[in-house]
Protein backbone atom coordinates (compact mmCIF):
# COMPACT_ATOMS: atom_id res chain seq x y z
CA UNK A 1 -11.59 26.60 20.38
CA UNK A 2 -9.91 23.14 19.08
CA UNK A 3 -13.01 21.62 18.63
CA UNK A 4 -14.33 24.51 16.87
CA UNK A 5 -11.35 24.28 14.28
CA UNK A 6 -11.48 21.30 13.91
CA UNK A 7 -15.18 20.67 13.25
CA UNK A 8 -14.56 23.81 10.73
CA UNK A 9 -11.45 21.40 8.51
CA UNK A 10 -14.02 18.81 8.73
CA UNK A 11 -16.44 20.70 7.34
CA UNK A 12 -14.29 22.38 4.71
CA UNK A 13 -12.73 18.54 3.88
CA UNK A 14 -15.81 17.40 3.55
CA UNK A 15 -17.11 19.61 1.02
CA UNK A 16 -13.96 18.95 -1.04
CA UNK A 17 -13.83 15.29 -1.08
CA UNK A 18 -17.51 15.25 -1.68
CA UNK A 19 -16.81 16.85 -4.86
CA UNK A 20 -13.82 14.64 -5.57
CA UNK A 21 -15.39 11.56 -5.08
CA UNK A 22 -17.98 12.62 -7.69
CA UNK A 23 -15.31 13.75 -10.21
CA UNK A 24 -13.18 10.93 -9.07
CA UNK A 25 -16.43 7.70 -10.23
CA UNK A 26 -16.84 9.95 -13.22
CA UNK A 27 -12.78 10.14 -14.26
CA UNK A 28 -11.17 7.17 -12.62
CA UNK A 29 -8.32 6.24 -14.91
CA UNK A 30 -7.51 2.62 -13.95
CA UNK A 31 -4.41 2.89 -15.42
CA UNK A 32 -2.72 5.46 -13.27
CA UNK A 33 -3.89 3.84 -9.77
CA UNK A 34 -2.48 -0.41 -8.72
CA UNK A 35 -5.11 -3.00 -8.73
CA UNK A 36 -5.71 -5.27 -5.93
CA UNK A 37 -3.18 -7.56 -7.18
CA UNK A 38 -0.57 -4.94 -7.18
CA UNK A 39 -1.30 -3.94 -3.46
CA UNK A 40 -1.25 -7.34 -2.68
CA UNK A 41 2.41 -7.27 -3.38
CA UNK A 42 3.29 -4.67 -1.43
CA UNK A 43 2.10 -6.19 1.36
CA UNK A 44 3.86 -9.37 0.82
CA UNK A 45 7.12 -7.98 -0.14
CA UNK A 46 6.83 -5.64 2.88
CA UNK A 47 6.32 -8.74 5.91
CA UNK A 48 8.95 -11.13 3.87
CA UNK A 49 11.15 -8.08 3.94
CA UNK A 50 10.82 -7.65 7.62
CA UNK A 51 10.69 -11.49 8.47
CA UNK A 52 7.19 -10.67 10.37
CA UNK A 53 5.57 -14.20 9.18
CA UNK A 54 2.48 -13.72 11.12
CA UNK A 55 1.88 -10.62 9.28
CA UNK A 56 2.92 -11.99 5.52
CA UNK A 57 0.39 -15.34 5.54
CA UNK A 58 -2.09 -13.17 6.04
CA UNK A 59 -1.05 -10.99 3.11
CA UNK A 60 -0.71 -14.03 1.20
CA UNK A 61 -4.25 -14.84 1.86
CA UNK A 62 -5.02 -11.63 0.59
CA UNK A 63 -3.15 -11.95 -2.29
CA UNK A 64 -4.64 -14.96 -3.40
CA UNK A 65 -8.03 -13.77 -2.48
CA UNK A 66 -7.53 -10.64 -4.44
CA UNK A 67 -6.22 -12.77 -7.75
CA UNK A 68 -2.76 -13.76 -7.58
CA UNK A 69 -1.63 -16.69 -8.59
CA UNK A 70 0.04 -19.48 -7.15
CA UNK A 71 2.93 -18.90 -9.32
CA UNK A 72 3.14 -15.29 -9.07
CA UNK A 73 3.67 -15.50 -5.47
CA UNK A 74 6.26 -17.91 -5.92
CA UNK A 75 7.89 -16.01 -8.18
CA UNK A 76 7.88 -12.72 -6.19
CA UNK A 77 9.30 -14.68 -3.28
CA UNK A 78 12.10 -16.15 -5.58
CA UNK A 79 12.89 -12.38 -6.87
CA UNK A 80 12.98 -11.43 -2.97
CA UNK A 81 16.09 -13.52 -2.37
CA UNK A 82 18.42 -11.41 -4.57
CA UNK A 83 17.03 -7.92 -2.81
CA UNK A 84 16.75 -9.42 1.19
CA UNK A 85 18.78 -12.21 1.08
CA UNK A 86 18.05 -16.57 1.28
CA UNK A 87 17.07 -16.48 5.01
CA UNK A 88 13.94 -14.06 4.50
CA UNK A 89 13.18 -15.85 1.17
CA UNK A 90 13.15 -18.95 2.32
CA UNK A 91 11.13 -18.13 5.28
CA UNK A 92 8.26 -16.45 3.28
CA UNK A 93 8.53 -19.55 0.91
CA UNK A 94 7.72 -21.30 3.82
CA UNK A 95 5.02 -19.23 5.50
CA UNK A 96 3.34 -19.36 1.64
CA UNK A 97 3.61 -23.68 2.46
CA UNK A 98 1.46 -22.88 5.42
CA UNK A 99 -0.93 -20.80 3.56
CA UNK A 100 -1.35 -23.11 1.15
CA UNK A 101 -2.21 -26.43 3.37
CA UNK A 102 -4.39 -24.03 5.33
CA UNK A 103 -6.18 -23.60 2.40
CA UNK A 104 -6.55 -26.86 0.50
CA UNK A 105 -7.90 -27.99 3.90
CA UNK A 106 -10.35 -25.72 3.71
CA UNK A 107 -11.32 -26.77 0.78
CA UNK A 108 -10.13 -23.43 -1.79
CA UNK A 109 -8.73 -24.05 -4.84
CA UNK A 110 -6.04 -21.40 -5.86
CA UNK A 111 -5.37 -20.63 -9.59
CA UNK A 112 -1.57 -21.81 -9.88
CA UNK A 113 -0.85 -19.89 -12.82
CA UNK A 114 1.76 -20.28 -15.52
CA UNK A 115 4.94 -21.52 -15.08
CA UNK A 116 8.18 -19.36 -16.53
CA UNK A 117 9.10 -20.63 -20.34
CA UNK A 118 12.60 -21.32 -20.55
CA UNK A 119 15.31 -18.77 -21.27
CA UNK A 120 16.18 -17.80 -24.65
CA UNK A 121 18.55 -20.77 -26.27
CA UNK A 122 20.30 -18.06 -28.47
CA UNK A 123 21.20 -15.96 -25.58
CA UNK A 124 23.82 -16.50 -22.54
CA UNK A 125 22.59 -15.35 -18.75
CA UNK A 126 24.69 -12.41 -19.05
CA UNK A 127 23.61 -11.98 -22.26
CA UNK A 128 20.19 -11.16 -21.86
CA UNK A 129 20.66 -9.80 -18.50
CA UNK A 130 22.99 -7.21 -20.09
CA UNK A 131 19.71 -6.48 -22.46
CA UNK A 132 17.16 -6.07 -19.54
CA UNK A 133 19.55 -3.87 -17.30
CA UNK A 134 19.52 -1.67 -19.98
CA UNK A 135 16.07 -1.25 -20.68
CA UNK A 136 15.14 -0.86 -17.11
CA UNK A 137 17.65 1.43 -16.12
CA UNK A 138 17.31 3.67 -19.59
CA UNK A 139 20.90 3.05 -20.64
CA UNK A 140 24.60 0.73 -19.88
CA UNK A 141 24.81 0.32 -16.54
CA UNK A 142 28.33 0.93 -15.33
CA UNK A 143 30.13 2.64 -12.41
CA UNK A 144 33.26 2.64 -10.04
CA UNK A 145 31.65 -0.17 -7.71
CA UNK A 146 31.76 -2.70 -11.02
CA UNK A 147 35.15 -1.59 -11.49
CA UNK A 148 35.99 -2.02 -8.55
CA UNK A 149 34.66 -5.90 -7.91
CA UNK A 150 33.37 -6.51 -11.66
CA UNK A 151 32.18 -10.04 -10.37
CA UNK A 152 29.38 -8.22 -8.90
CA UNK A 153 28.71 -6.57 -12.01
CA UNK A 154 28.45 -10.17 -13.89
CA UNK A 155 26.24 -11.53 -10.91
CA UNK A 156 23.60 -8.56 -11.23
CA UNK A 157 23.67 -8.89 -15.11
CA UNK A 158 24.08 -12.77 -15.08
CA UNK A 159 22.50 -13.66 -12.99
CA UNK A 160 19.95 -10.95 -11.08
CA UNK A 161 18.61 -9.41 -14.64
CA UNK A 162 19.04 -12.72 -16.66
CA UNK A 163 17.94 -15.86 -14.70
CA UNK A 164 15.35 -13.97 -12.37
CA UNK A 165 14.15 -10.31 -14.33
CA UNK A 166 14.28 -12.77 -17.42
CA UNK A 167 11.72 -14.76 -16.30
CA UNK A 168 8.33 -14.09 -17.96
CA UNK A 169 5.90 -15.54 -15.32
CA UNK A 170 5.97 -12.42 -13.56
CA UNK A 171 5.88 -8.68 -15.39
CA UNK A 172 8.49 -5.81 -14.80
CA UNK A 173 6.21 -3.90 -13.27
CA UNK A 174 4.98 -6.51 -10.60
CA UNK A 175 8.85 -7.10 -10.25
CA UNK A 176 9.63 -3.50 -9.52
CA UNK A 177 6.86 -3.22 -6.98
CA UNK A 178 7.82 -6.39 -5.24
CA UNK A 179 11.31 -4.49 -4.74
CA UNK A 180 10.57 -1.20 -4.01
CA UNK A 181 8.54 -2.49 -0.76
CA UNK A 182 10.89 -4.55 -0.03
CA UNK A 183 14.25 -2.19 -0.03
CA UNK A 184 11.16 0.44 1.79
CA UNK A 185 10.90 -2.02 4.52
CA UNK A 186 14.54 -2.51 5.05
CA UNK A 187 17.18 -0.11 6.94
CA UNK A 188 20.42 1.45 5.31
CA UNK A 189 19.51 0.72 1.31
CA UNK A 190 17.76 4.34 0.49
CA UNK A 191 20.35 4.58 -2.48
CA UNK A 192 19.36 1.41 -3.74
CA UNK A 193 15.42 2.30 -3.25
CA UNK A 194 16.22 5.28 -5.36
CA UNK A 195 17.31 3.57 -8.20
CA UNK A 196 14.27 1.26 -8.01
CA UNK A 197 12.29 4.09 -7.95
CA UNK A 198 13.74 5.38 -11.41
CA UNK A 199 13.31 1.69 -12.36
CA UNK A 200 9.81 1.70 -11.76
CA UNK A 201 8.90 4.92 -13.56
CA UNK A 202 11.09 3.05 -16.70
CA UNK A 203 8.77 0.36 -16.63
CA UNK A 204 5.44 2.76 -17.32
CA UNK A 205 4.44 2.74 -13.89
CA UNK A 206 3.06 6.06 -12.92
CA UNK A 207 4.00 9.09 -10.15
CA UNK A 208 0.59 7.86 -8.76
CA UNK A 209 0.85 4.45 -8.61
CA UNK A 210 4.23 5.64 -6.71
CA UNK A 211 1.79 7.35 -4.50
CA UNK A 212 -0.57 4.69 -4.55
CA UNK A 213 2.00 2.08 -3.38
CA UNK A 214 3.67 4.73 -0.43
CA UNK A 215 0.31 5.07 1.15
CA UNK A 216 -0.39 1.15 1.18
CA UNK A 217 2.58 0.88 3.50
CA UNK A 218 1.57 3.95 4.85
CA UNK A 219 -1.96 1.74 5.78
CA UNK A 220 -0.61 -1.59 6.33
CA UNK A 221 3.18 -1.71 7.11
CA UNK A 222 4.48 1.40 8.83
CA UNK A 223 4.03 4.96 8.37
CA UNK A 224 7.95 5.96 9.63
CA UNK A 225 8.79 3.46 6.68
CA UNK A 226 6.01 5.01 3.99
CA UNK A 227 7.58 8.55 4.91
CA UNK A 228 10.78 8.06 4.34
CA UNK A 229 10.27 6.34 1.16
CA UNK A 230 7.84 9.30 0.09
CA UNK A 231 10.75 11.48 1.02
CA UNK A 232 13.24 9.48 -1.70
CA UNK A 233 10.34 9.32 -4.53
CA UNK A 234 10.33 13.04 -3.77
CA UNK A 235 13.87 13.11 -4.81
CA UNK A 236 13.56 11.22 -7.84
CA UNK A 237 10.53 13.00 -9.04
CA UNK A 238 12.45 16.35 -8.88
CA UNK A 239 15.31 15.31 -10.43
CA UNK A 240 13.78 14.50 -12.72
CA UNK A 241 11.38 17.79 -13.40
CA UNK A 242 14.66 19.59 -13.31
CA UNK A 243 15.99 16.96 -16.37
CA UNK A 244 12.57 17.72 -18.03
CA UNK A 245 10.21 20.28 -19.70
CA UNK A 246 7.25 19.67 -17.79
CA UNK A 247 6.84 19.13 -13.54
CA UNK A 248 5.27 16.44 -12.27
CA UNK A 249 1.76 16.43 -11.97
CA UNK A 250 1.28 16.35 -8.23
CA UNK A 251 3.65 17.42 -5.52
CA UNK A 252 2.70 15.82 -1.97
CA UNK A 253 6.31 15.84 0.12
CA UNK A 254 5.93 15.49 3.45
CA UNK A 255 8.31 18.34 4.13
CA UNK A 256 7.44 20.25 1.34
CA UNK A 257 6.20 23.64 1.72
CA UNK A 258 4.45 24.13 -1.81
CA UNK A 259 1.24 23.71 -2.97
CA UNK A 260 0.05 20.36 -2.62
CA UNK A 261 -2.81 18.96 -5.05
CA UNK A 262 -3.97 15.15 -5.36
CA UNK A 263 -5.49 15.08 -8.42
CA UNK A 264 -8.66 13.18 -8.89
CA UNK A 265 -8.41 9.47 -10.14
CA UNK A 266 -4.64 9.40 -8.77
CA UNK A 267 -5.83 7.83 -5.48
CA UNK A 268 -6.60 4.11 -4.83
CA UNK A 269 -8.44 1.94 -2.40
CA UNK A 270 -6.80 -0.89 -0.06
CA UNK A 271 -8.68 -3.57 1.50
CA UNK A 272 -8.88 -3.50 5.33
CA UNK A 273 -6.79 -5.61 7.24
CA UNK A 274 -8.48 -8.72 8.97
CA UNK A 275 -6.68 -7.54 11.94
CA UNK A 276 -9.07 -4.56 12.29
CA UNK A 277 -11.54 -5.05 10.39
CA UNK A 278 -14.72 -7.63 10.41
CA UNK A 279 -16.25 -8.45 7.16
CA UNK A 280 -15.99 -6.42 3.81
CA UNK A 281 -14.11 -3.09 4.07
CA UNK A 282 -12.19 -0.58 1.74
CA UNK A 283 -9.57 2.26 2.90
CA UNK A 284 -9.21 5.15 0.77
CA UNK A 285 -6.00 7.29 2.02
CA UNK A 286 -6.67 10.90 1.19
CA UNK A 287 -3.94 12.71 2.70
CA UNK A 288 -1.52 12.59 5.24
CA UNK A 289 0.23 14.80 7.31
CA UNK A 290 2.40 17.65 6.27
CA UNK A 291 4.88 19.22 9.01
CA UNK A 292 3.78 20.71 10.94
CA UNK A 293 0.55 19.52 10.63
CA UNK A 294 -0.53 16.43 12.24
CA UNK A 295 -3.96 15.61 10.33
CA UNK A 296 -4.76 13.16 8.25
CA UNK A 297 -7.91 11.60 6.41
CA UNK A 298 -9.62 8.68 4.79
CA UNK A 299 -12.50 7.13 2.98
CA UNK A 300 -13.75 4.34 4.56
CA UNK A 301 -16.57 2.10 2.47
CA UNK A 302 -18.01 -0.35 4.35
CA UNK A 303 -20.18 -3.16 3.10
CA UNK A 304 -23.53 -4.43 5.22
CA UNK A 305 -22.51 -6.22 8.58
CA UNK A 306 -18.55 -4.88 8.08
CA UNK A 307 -17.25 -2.63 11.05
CA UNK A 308 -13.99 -1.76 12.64
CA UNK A 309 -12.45 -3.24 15.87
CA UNK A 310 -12.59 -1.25 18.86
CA UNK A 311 -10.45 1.26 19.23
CA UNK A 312 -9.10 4.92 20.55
CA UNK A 313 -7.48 7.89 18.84
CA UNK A 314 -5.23 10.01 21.05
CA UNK A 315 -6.95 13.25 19.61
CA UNK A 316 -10.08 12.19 18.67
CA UNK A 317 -11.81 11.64 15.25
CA UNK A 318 -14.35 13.71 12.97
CA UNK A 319 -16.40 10.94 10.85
CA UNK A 320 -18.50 12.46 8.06
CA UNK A 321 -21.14 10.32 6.64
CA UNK A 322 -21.10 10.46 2.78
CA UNK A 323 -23.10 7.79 1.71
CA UNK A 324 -25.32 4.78 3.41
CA UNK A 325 -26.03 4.44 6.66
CA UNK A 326 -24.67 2.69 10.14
CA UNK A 327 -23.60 2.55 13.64
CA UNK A 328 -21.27 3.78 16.12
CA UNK A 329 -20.79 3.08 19.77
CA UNK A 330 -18.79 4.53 22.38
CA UNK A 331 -17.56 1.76 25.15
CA UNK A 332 -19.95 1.39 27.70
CA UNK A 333 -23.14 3.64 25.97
CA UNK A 334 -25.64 2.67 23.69
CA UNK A 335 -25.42 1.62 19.52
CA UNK A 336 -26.22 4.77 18.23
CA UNK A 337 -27.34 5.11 14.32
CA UNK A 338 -25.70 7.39 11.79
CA UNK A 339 -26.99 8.53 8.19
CA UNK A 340 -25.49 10.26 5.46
CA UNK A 341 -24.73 14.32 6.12
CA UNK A 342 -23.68 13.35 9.97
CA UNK A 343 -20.88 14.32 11.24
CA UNK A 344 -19.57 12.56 14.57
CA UNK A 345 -17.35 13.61 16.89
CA UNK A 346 -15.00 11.19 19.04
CA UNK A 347 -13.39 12.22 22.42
CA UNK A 348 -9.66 11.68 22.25
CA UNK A 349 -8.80 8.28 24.35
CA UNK A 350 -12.39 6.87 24.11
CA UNK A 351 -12.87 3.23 23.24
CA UNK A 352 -15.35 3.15 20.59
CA UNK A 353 -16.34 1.26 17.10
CA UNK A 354 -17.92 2.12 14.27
CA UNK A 355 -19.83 0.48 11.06
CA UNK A 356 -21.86 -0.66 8.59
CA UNK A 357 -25.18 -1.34 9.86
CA UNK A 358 -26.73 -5.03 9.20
CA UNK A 359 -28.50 -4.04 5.85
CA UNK A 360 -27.20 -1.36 4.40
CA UNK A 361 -23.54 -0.35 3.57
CA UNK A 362 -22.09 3.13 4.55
CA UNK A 363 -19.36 5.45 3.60
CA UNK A 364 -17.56 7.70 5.77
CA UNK A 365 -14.49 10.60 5.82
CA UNK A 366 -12.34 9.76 9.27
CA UNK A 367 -10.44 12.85 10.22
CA UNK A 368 -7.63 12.80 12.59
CA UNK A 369 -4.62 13.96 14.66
CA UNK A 370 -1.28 11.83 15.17
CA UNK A 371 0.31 11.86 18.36
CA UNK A 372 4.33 10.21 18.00
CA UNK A 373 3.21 9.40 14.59
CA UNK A 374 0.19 7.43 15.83
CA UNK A 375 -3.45 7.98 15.00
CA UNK A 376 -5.35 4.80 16.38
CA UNK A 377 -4.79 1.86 19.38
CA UNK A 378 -6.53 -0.99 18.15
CA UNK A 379 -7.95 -3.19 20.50
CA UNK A 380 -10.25 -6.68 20.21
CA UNK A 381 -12.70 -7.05 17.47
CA UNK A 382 -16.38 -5.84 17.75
CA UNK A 383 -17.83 -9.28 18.88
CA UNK A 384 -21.43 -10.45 16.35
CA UNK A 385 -23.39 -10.26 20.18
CA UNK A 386 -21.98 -6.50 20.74
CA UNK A 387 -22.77 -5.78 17.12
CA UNK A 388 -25.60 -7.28 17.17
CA UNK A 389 -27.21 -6.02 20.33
């Protein structure tokens, strides 16, 4: 009977995101999803955050590889000292060190990017700070806590929004998503994460990219993390529906028990982590799971010779072929082709891999059930002689 309902969802996803991804390569407004740069960021932010250096070099690989600059990163590592403190700063400042000899030994040359102009001459720190608080927050900042200790309040204008927001090598935007992941990866600063959240939408960025930046932690950093800070954007978005005329376009609360729609063109791709994945590979988060539900799904795009590690799910996987073609094996059986308009089933615990083939790319909806929170158990990577075979 599971397996019967569940082939059944697949079926019934399927047919949806089939229609979806049409709409979605038709109306794709580039605007309302984050580039690669932008999810580069997250990723970075996220590791310095957590001090988890192995983690953040190779982010910073990615980063560059996906068109940061040199200076950006510096810069969002600089900003990162004011929201996680010196010690974490100066560690990823270091890691980035590493990441850069690694790579001049190897020969790649990195665009470095501009350097910051200097601060207005006409203007003191607290000056201009003053100026940007106010246009990021939507009006004066003040409150009991500045009364209280008002040299905190001329620090964050001063200093926090004057010598580091008034900087011009990095945008407002790439600030505010360097500190939202940041105070997402951290314990015990959900108010704060709130009002970066507000801070974010002031800037132009979008509910979606909101979304868009929740389910890259969601892919990359830690889903217990990604829901709670789905939870507080939640918060923010309805306060603010109840402060306005209209409702936000999409609703997707974990806990929420309305109607859910994710509107075409509001999702975006992530790349797949060298960790898991061998060669090119991009993760499309669809949805996640809603209490009490415990399925989720994504579009995986694989490019010729790119597969996943092996691995097990602890109830199984549905893969539906969309586009392409490609192989999966289970551990110990043989490579076994698959084509688009196949769907695969795989038994819950069973070490298996799956990919692109050696010539042709391949697309693919992965269905699944969490157990604890946990879909997949990676294991080693899918060796060229096993893939090959």
């Amino acid at each position: 009977m599971r397996k019967r309902t569940t082939a059944f969802l697949a079926v019934l996803f399927a047919s949806i995101f089939s229609i979806a991804a049409v709409s979605e390569a038709q109306n794709m407004d580039k605007n309302r999803t984050l580039n690669t740069k932008q999810q580069s960021i997250i990723s970075i932010s996220a590791f310095t955050a957590k001090g988890d250096m192995k983690k953040l070099k190779a982010a910073l690989h990615e980063g560059l590889d996906a068109g940061l600059t040199v200076n950006e990163i510096k810069e969002i590592l600089v900003q990162l000292y004011a929201y996680t403190g010196f010690p974490r700063s100066l560690n990823g400042i270091g890691a980035f060190m590493d990441v850069m000899e690694e790579r001049r030994k190897k020969g790649i040359k990195d665009d470095i990017g501009k350097e910051a102009n200097p601060l207005p001459a006409n203007k003191s720190s607290i000056e201009l700070g003053t100026e940007v608080q106010t246009r990021l927050a939507g009006r004066p900042v003040t409150g009991a806590i500045f009364t209280f200790v008002p040299a905190i309040d001329q620090f964050l204008k001063g200093h926090l929004f004057g010598d580091i927001f008034g900087r011009d090598n990095l945008d407002f935007q790439s600030r505010e998503i360097a500190t939202i992941s940041a105070l997402a990866s951290m314990n015990g600063v959900n108010s704060q994460l709130q009002a970066h959240f507000n801070i974010g939408l002031n800037t132009g960025l979008t509910e979606q990219q909101m979304r868009s930046l929740i389910l890259v932690l969601n892919a990359k950093v830690s889903k217990k993390e990604a829901d709670s800070a789905n939870d507080i954007l939640s918060k923010v978005l309805n306060s603010k529906a109840d402060s306005e005329p209209t409702a936000p376009l999409v609703t997707t609360s974990k806990n929420s028990q309305t109607l859910s729609i994710i509107r075409s063109g509001s999702l975006s791709s992530i790349k797949g982590p060298v960790e898991y994945f061998t060669g090119s590979a991009h993760i499309e988060p669809l949805f996640q799971a809603h209490d009490p539900s415990r399925t989720s799904g994504s579009r995986i795009t694989l490019e010729p010779g790119a597969r996943e590690a092996w691995h097990t799910h602890p109830f199984g996987q549905i893969l539906i072929v969309t586009t392409g073609s490609g192989w999966v094996q289970q551990w110990g059986g043989p490579i076994e082709e698959i084509r688009q308009g196949d769907i695969i089933w795989i038994p819950p615990g069973k070490k298996h891999w799956h990919g692109a083939s050696a010539m042709n790319s391949i697309t693919y909806i992965a269905i699944q059930e969490q157990l604890d929170g946990k879909v997949v158990e990676w294991m080693e990577k899918v060796s060229d002689d096993q893939y090959c075979r």
